[in-house]
Protein backbone atom coordinates (compact mmCIF):
# COMPACT_ATOMS: atom_id res chain seq x y z
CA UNK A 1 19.37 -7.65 53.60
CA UNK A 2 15.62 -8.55 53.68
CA UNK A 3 15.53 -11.05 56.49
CA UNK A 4 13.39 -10.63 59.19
CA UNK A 5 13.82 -11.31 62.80
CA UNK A 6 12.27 -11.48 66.19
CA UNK A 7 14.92 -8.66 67.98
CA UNK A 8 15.72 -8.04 71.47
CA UNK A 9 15.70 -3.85 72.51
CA UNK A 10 19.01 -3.81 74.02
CA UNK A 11 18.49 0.11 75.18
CA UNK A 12 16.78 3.09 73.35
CA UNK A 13 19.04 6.19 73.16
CA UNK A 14 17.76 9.10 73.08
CA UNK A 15 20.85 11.36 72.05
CA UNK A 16 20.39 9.31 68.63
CA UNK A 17 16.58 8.61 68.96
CA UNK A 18 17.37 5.39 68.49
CA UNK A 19 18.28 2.04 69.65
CA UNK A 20 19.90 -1.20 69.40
CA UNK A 21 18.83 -4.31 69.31
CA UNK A 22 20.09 -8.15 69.26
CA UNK A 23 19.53 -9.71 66.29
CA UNK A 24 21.46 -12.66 66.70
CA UNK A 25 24.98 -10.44 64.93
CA UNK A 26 28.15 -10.03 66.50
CA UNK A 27 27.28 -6.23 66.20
CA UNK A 28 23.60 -5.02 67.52
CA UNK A 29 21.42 -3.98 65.20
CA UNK A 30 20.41 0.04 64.75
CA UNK A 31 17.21 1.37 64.65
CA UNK A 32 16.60 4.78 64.58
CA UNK A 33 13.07 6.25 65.01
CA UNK A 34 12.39 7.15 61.46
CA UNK A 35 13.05 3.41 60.78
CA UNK A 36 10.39 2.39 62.87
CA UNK A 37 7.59 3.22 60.48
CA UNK A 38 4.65 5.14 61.05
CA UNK A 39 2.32 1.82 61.85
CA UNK A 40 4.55 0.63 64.71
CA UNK A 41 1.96 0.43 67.13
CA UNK A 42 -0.56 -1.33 64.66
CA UNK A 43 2.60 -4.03 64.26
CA UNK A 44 3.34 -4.40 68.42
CA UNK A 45 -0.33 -5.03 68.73
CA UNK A 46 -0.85 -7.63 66.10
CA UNK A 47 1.80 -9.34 67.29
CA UNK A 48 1.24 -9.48 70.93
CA UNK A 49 -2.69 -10.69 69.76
CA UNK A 50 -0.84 -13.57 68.04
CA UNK A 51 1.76 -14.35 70.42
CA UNK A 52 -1.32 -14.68 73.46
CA UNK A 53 -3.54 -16.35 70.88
CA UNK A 54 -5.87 -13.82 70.81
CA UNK A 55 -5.94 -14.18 66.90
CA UNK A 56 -5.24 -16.78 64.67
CA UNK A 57 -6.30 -14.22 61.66
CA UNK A 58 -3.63 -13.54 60.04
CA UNK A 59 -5.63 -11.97 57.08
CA UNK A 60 -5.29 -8.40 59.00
CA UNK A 61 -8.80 -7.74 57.40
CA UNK A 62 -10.97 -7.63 60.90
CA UNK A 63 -7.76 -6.26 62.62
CA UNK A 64 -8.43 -2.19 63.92
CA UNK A 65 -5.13 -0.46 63.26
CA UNK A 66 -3.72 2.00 66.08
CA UNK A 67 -2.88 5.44 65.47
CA UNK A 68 0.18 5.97 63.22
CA UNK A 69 3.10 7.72 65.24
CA UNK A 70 4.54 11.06 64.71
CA UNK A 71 7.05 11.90 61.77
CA UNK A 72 9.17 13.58 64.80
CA UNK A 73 8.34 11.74 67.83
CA UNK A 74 11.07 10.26 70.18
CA UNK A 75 12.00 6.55 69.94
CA UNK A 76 11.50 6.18 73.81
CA UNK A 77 8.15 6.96 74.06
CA UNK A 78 7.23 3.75 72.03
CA UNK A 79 9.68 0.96 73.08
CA UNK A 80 11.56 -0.23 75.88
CA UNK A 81 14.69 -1.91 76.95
CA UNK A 82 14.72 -5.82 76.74
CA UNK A 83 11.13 -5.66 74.52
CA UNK A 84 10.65 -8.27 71.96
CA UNK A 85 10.12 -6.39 68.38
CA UNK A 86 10.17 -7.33 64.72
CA UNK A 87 12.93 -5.63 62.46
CA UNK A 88 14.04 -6.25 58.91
CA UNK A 89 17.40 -5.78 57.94
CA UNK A 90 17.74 -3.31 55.35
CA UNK A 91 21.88 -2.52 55.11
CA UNK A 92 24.53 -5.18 55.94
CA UNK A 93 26.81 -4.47 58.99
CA UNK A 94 29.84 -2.69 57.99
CA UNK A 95 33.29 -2.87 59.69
CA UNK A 96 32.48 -1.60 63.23
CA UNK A 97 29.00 -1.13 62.49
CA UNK A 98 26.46 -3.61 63.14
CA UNK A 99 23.41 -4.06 60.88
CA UNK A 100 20.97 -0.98 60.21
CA UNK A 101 17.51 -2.14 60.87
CA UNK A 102 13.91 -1.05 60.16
CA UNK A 103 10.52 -2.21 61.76
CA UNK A 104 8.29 -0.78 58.51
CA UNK A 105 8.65 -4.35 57.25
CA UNK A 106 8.12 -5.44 53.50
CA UNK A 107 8.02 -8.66 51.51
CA UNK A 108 9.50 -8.49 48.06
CA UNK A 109 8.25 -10.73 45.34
CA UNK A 110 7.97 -10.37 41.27
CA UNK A 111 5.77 -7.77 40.67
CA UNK A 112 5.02 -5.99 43.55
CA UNK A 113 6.11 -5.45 46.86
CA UNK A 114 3.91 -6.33 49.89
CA UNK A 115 3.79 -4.13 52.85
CA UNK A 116 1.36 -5.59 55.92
CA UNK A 117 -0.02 -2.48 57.71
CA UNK A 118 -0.27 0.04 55.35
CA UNK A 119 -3.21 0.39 52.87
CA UNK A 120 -1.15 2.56 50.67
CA UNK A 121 -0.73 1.72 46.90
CA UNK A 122 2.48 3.29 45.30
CA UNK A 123 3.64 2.79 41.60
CA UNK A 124 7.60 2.59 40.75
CA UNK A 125 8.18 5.97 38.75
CA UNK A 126 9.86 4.01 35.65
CA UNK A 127 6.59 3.43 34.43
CA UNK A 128 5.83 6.92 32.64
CA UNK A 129 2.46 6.31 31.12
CA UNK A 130 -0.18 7.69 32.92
CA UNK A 131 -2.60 5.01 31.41
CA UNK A 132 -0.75 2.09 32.62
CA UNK A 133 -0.17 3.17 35.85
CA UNK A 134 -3.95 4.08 36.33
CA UNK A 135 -4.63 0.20 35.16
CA UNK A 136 -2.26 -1.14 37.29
CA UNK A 137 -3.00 0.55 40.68
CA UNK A 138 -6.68 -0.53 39.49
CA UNK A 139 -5.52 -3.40 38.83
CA UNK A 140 -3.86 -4.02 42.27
CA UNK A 141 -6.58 -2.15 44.37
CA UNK A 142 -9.19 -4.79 42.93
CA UNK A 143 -6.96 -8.18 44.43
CA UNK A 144 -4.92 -6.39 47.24
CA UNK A 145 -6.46 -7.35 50.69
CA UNK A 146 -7.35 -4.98 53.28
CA UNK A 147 -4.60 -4.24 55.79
CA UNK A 148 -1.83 -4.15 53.31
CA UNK A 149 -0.19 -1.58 50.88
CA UNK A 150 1.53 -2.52 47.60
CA UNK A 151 4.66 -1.05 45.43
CA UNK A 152 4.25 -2.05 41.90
CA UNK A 153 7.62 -2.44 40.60
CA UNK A 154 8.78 -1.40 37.18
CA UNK A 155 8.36 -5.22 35.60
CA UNK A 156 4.70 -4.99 36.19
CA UNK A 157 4.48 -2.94 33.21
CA UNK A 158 1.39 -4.79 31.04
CA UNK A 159 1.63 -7.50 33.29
CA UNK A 160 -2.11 -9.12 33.17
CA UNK A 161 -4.32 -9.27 36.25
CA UNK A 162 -3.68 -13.37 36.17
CA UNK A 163 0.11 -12.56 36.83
CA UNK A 164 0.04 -9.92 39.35
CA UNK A 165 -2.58 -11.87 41.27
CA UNK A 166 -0.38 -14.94 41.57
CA UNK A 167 2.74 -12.60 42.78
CA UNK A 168 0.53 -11.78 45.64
CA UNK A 169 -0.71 -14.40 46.73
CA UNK A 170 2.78 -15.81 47.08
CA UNK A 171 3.60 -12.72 49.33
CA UNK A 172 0.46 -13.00 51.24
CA UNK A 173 1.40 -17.09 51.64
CA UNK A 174 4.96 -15.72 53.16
CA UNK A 175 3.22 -13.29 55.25
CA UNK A 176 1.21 -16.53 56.84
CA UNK A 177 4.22 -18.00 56.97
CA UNK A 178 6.00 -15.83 58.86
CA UNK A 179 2.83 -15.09 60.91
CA UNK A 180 3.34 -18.90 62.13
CA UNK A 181 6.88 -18.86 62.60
CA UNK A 182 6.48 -16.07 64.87
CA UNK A 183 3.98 -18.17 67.47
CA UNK A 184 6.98 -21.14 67.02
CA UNK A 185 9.60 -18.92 68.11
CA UNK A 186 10.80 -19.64 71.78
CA UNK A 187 14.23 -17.78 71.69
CA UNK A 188 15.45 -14.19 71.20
CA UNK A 189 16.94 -13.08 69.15
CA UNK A 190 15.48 -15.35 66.06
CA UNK A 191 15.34 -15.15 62.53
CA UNK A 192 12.10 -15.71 61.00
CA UNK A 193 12.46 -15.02 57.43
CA UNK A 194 15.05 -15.31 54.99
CA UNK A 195 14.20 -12.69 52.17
CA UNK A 196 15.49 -12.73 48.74
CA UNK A 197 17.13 -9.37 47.91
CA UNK A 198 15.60 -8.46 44.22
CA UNK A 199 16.28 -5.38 43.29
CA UNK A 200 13.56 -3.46 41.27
């Protein structure tokens, strides 16, 4: 759970409004529409700009995000059969089933979680004061970069600015990392990231 992959579309169904995808299992991957998070086109685009060199920024802070897609669209009108597209696993494969997969992808670290695409800052709800969670989205909004959304986890509680700062800047290092992975990668499907599952 966590890793991230370059996937193969395998075929979108729209019965399910979903579709699988080759990620390199015995069992496709499943990806059902409301796993494909609302930035999806923002994602395809930045990626296709990077894979035809288009931009080497991988910052996201000159990048124009797309339109987000409908809360009840259909999974066909946004991606095909055989199309190259980034997932993250988020539940093991299970007996029959193969892996269930989700293209809203996130990078876990310490204190926060990074998510690229979004510029949405969300607080875990353990923290009850309504003090410290006005500092900390503060905080956060004053060293987060544009183009990406944070989840302060629960351990952030009166974590300094010193602290939080270095968190992300080791997420925004794996971002870059994965970022020039990506460009590498000549076969589908890949893996591109191996995440650490922390739970918060």
């Amino acid at each position: 759970v966590g890793d991230i992959y370059v996937a193969k579309i395998r075929k979108p169904i729209s019965g399910l409004n979903a579709a699988f995808v080759g990620v390199g299992h015995e069992k496709d991957g499943f990806l059902h529409y409301h796993d494909l998070g609302p930035n999806l086109p923002s994602l395809l685009k930045f990626f296709k700009q990077l894979n035809s060199g288009r931009t080497k920024d991988y910052s996201l802070k000159n990048f124009r995000f797309e339109k987000e897609i409908p809360k009840d669209g259909s999974i066909q009108d946004y991606i095909k059969a055989q199309q190259n597209i980034l997932v993250q696993i988020v539940k093991e494969p299970i007996s029959t089933k193969g892996p269930r997969v989700s293209s809203e992808l996130s990078l876990a670290g310490r204190f926060m979680v990074l998510i690229p695409f979004s510029d949405r800052v969300s607080i875990s709800q353990k923290i009850e004061s309504n003090a410290e969670k006005n500092r900390l989205k503060k905080l956060v909004n004053s060293i987060r970069p544009k183009g990406f959304g944070v989840i302060i986890r629960t351990v952030a509680k009166d974590q300094k600015v010193k602290e939080l700062d270095a968190d992300l800047q080791g997420l925004l290092s794996r971002w870059k990392n994965l970022c020039q992975k990506f460009i590498s990668v000549d076969q589908f499907p890949t893996k591109i990231l191996s995440e650490i599952n922390r739970s918060s």
